[in-house]
PDB file of N, CA and C in Angstrom:
ATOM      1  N   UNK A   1      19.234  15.623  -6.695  1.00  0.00           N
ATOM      2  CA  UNK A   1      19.530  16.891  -6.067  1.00  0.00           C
ATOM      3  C   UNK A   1      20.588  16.721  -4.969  1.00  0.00           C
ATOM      4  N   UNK A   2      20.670  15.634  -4.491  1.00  0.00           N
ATOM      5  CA  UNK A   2      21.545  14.759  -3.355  1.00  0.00           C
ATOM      6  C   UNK A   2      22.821  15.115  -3.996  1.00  0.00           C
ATOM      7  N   UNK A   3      23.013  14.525  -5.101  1.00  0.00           N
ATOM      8  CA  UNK A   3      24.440  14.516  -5.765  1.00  0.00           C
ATOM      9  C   UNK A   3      24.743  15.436  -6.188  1.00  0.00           C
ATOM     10  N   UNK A   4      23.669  17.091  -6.105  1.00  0.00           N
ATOM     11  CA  UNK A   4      24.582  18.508  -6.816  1.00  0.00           C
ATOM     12  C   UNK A   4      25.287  18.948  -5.403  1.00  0.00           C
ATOM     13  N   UNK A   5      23.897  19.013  -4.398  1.00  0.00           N
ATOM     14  CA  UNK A   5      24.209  19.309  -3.004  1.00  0.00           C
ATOM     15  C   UNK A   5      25.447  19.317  -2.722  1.00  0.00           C
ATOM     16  N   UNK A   6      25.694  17.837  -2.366  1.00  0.00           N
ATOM     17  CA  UNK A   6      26.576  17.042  -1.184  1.00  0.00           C
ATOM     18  C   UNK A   6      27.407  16.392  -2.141  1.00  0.00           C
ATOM     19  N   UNK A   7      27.928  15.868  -3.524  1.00  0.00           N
ATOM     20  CA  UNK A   7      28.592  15.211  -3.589  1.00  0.00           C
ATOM     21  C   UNK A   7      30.233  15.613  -3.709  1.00  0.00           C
ATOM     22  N   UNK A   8      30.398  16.878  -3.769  1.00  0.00           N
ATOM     23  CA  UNK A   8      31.500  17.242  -3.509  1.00  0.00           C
ATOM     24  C   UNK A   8      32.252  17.178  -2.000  1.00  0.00           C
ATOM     25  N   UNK A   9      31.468  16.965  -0.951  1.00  0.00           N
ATOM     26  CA  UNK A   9      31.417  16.994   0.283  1.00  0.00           C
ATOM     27  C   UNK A   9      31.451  15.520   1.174  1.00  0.00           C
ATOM     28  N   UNK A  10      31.041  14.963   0.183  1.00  0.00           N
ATOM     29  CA  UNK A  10      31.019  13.580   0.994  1.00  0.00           C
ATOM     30  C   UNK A  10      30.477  12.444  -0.682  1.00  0.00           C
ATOM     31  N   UNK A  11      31.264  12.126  -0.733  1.00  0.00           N
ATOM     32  CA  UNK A  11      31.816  11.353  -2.220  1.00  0.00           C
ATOM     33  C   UNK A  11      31.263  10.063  -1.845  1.00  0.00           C
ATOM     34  N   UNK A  12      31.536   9.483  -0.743  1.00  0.00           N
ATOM     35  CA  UNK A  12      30.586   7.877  -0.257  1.00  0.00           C
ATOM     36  C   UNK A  12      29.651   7.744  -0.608  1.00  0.00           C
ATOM     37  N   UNK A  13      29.022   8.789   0.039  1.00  0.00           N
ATOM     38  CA  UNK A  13      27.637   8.700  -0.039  1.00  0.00           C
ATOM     39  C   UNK A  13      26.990   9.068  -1.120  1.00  0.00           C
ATOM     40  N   UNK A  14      27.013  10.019  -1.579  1.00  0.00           N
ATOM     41  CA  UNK A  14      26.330  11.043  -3.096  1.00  0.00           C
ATOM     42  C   UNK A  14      27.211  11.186  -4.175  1.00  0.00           C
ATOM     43  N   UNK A  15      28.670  10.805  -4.557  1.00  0.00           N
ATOM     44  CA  UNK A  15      29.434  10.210  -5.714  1.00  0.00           C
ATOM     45  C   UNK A  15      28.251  10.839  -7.182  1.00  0.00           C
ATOM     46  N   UNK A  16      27.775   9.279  -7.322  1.00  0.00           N
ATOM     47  CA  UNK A  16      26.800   9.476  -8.626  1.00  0.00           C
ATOM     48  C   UNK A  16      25.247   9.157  -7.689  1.00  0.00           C
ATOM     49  N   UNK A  17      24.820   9.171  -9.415  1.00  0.00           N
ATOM     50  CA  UNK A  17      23.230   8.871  -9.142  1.00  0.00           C
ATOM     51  C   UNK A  17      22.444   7.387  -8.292  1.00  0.00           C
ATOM     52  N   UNK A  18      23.258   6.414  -8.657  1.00  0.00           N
ATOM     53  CA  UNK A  18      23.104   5.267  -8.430  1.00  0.00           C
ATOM     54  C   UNK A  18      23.214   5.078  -6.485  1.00  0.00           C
ATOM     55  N   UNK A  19      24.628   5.903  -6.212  1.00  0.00           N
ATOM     56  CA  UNK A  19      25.250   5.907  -4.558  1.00  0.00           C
ATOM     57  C   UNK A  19      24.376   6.536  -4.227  1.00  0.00           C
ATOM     58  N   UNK A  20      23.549   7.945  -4.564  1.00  0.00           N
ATOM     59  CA  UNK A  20      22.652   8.964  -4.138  1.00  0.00           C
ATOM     60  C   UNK A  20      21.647   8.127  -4.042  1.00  0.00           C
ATOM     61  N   UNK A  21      20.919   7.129  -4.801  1.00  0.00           N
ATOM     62  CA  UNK A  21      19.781   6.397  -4.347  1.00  0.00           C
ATOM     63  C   UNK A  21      19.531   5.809  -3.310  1.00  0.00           C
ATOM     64  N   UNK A  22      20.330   4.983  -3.470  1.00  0.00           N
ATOM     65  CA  UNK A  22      21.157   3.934  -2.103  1.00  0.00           C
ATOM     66  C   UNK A  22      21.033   4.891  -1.039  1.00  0.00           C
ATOM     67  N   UNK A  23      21.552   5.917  -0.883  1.00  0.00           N
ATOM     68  CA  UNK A  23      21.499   7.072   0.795  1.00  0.00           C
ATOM     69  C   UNK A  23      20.060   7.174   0.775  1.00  0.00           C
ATOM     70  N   UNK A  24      19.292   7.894  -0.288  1.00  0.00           N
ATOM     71  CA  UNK A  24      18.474   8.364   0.237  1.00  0.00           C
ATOM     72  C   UNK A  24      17.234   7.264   0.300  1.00  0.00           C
ATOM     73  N   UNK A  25      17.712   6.232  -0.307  1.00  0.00           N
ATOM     74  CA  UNK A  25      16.746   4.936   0.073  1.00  0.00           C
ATOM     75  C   UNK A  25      16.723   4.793   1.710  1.00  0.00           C
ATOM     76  N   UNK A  26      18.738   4.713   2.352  1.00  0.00           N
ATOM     77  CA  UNK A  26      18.513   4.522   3.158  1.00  0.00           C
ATOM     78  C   UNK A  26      17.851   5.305   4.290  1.00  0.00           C
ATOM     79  N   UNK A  27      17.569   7.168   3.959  1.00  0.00           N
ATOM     80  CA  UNK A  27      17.239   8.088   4.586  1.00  0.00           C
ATOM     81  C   UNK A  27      15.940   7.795   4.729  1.00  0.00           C
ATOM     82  N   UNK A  28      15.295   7.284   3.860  1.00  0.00           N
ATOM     83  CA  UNK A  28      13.419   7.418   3.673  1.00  0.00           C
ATOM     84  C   UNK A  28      12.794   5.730   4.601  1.00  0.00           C
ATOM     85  N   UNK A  29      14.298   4.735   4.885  1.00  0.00           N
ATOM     86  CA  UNK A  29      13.583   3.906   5.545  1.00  0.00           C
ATOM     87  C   UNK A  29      14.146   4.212   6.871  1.00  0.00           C
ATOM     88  N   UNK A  30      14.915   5.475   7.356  1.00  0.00           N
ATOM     89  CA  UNK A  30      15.592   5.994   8.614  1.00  0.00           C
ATOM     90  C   UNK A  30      16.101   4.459   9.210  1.00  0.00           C
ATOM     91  N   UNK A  31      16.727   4.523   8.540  1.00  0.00           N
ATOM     92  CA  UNK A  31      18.194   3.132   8.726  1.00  0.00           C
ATOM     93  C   UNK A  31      18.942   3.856   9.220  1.00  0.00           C
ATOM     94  N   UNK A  32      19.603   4.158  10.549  1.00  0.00           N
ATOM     95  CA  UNK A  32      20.828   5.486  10.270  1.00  0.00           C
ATOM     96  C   UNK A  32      20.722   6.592   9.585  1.00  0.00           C
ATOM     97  N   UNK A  33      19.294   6.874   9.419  1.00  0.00           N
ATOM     98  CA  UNK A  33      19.785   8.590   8.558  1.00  0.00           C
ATOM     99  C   UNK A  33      20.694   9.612   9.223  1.00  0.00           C
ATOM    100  N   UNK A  34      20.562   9.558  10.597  1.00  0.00           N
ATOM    101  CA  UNK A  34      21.251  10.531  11.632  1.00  0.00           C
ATOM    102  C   UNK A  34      22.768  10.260  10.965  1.00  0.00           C
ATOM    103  N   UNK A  35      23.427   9.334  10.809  1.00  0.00           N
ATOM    104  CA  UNK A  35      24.596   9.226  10.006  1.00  0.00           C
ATOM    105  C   UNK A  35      24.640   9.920   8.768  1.00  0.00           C
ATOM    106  N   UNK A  36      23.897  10.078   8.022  1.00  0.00           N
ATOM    107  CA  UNK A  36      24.150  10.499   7.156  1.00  0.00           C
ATOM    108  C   UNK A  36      24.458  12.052   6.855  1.00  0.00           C
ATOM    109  N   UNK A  37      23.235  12.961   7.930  1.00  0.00           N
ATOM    110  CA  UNK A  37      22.270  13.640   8.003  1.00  0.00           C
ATOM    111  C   UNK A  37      23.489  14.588   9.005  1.00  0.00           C
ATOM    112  N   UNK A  38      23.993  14.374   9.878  1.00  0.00           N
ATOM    113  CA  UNK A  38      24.375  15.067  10.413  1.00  0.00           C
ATOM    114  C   UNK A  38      25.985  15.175  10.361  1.00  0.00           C
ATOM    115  N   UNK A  39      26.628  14.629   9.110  1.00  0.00           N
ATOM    116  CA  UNK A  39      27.888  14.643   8.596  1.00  0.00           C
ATOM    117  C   UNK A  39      27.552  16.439   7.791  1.00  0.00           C
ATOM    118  N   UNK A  40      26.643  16.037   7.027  1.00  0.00           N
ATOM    119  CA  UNK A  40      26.188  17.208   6.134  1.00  0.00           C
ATOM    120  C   UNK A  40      25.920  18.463   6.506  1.00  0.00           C
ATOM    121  N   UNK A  41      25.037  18.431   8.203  1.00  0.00           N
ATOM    122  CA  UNK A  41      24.633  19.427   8.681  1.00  0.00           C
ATOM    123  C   UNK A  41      25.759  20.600   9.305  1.00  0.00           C
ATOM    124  N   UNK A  42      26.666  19.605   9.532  1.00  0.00           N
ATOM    125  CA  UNK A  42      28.096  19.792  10.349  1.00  0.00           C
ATOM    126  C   UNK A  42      28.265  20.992   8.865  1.00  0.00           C
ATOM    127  N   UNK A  43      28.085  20.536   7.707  1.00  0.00           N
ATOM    128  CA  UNK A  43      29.077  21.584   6.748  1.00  0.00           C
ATOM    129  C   UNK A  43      27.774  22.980   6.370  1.00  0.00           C
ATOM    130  N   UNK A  44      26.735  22.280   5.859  1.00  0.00           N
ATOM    131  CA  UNK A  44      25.647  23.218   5.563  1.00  0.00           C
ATOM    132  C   UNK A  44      24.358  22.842   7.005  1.00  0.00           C
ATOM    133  N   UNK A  45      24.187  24.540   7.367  1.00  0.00           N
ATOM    134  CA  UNK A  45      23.134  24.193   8.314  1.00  0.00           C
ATOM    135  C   UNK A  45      21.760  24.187   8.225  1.00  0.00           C
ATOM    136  N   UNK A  46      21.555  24.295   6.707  1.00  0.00           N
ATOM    137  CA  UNK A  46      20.022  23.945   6.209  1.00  0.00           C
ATOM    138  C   UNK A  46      20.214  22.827   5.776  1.00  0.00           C
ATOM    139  N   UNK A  47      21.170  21.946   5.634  1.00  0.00           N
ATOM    140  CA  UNK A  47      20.604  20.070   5.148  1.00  0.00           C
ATOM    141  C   UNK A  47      20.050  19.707   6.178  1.00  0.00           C
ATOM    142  N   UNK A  48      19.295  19.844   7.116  1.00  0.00           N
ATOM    143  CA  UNK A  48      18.469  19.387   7.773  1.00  0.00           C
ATOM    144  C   UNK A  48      17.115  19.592   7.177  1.00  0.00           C
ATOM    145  N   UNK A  49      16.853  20.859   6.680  1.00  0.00           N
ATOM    146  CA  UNK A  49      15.699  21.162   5.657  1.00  0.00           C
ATOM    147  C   UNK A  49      15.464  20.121   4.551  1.00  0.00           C
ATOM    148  N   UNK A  50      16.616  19.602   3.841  1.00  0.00           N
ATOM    149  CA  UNK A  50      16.625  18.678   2.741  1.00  0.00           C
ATOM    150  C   UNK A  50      16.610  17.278   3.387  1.00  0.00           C
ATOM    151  N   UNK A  51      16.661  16.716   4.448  1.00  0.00           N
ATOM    152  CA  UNK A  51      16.378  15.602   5.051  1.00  0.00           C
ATOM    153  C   UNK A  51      14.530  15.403   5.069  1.00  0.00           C
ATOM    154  N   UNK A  52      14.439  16.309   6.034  1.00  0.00           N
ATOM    155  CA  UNK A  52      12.997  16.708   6.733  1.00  0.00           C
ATOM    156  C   UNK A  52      12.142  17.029   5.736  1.00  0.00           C
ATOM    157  N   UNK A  53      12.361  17.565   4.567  1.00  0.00           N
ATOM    158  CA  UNK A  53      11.262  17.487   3.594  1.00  0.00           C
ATOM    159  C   UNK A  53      11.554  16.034   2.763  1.00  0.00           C
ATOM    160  N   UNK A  54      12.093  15.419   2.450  1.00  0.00           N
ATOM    161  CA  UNK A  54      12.574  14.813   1.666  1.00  0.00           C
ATOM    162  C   UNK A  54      11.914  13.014   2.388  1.00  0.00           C
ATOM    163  N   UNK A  55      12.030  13.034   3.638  1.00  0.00           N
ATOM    164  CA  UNK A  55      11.478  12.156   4.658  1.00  0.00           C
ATOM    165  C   UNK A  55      10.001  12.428   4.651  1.00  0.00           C
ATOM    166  N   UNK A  56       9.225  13.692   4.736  1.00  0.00           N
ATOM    167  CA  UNK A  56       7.941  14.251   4.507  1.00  0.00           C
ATOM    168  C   UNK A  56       7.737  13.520   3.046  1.00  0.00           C
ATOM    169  N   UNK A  57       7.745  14.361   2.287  1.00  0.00           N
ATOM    170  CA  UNK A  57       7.159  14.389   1.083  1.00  0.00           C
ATOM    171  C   UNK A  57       7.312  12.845   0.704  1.00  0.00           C
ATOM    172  N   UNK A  58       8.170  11.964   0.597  1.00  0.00           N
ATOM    173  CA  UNK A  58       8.018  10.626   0.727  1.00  0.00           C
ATOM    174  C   UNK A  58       7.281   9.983   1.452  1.00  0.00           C
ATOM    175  N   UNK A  59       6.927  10.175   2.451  1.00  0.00           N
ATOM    176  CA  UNK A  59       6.225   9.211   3.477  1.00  0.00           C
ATOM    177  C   UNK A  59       4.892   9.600   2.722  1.00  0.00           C
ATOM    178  N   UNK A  60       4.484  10.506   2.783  1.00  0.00           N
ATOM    179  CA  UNK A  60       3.050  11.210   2.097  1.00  0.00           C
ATOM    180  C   UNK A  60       2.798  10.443   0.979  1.00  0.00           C
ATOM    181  N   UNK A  61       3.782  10.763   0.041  1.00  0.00           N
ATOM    182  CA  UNK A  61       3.651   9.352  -1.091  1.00  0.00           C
ATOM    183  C   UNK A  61       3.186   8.336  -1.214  1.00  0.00           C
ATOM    184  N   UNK A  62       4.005   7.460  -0.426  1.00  0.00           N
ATOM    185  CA  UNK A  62       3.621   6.296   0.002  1.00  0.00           C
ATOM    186  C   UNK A  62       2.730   6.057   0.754  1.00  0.00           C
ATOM    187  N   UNK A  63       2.286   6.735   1.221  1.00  0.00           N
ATOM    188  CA  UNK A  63       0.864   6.519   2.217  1.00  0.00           C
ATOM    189  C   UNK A  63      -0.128   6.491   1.272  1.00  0.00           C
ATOM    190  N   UNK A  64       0.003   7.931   0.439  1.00  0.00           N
ATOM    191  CA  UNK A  64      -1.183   8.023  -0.631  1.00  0.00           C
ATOM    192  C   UNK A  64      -1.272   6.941  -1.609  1.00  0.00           C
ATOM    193  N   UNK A  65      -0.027   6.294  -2.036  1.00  0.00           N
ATOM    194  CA  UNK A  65      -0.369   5.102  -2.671  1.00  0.00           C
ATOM    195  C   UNK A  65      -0.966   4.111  -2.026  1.00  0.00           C
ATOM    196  N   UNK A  66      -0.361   3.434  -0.535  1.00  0.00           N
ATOM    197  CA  UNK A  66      -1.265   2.189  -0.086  1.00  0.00           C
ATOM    198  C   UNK A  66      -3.058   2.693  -0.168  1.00  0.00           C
ATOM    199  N   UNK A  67      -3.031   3.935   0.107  1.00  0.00           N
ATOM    200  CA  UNK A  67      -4.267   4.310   0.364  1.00  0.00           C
ATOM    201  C   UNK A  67      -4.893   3.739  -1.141  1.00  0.00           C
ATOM    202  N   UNK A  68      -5.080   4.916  -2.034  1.00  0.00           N
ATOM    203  CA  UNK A  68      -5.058   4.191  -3.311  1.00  0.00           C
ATOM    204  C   UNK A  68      -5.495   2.924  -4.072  1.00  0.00           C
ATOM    205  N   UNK A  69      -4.340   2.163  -3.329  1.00  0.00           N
ATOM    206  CA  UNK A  69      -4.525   0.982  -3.271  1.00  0.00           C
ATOM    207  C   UNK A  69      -5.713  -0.021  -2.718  1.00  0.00           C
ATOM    208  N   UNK A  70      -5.794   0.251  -1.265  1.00  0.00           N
ATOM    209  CA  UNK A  70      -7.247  -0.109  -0.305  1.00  0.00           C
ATOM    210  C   UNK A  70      -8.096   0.063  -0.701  1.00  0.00           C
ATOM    211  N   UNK A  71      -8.324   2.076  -1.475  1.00  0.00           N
ATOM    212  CA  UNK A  71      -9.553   2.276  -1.897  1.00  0.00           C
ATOM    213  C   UNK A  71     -10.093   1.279  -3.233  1.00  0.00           C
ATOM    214  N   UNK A  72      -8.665   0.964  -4.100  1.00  0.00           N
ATOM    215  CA  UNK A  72      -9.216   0.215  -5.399  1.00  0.00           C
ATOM    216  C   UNK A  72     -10.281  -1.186  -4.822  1.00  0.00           C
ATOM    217  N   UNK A  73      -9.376  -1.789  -4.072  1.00  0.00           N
ATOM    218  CA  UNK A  73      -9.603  -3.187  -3.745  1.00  0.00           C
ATOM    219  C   UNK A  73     -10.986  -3.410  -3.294  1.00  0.00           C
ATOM    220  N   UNK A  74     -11.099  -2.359  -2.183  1.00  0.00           N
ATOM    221  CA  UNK A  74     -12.125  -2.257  -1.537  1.00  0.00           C
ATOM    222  C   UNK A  74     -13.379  -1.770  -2.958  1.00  0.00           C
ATOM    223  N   UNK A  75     -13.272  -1.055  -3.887  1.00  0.00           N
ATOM    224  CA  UNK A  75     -14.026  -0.938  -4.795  1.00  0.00           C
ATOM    225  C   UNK A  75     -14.375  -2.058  -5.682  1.00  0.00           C
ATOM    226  N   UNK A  76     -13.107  -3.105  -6.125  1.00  0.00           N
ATOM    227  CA  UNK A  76     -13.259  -4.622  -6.894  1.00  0.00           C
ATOM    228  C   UNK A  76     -14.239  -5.247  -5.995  1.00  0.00           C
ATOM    229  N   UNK A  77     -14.312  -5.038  -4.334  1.00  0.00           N
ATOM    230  CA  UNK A  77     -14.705  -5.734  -3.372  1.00  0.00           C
ATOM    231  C   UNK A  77     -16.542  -5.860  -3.957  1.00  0.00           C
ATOM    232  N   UNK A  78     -17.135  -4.607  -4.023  1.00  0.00           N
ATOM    233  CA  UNK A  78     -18.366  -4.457  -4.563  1.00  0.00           C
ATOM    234  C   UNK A  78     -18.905  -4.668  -5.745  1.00  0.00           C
TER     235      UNK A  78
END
């Protein structure tokens, strides 16, 4: 969705699918997202919406998986 957005706008970063990963890999481990994040905002003033959910809904993910995870272990545990 990175690359319909933004890639006309900033070609570095969101180009293809592969460059779009790479950003938003680096957005979800907030490596510099503010770099990224506020090149974009400068043009559209809802890509902050597509950061902020996108940072949400990932973290949630991944939480729910380690969780997941604990609960299995902790179940092999018994």
């Amino acid at each position: 969705m990175g690359s319909i957005l933004f890639g006309e706008d900033d070609p570095e970063r969101w180009a293809d699918l592969g460059i779009s990963l790479i950003t938003l890999f680096q957005v979800l481990t907030l490596s510099s997202w503010e770099n990224v994040m506020l090149p974009m905002q400068a043009i559209y003033w809802w890509a902050w919406i597509y950061f902020f959910s996108f940072i949400s809904i990932c973290s949630i993910t991944i939480l729910n998986l380690v969780i997941a995870i604990l609960v299995d272990v902790v179940n092999h545990q018994k």
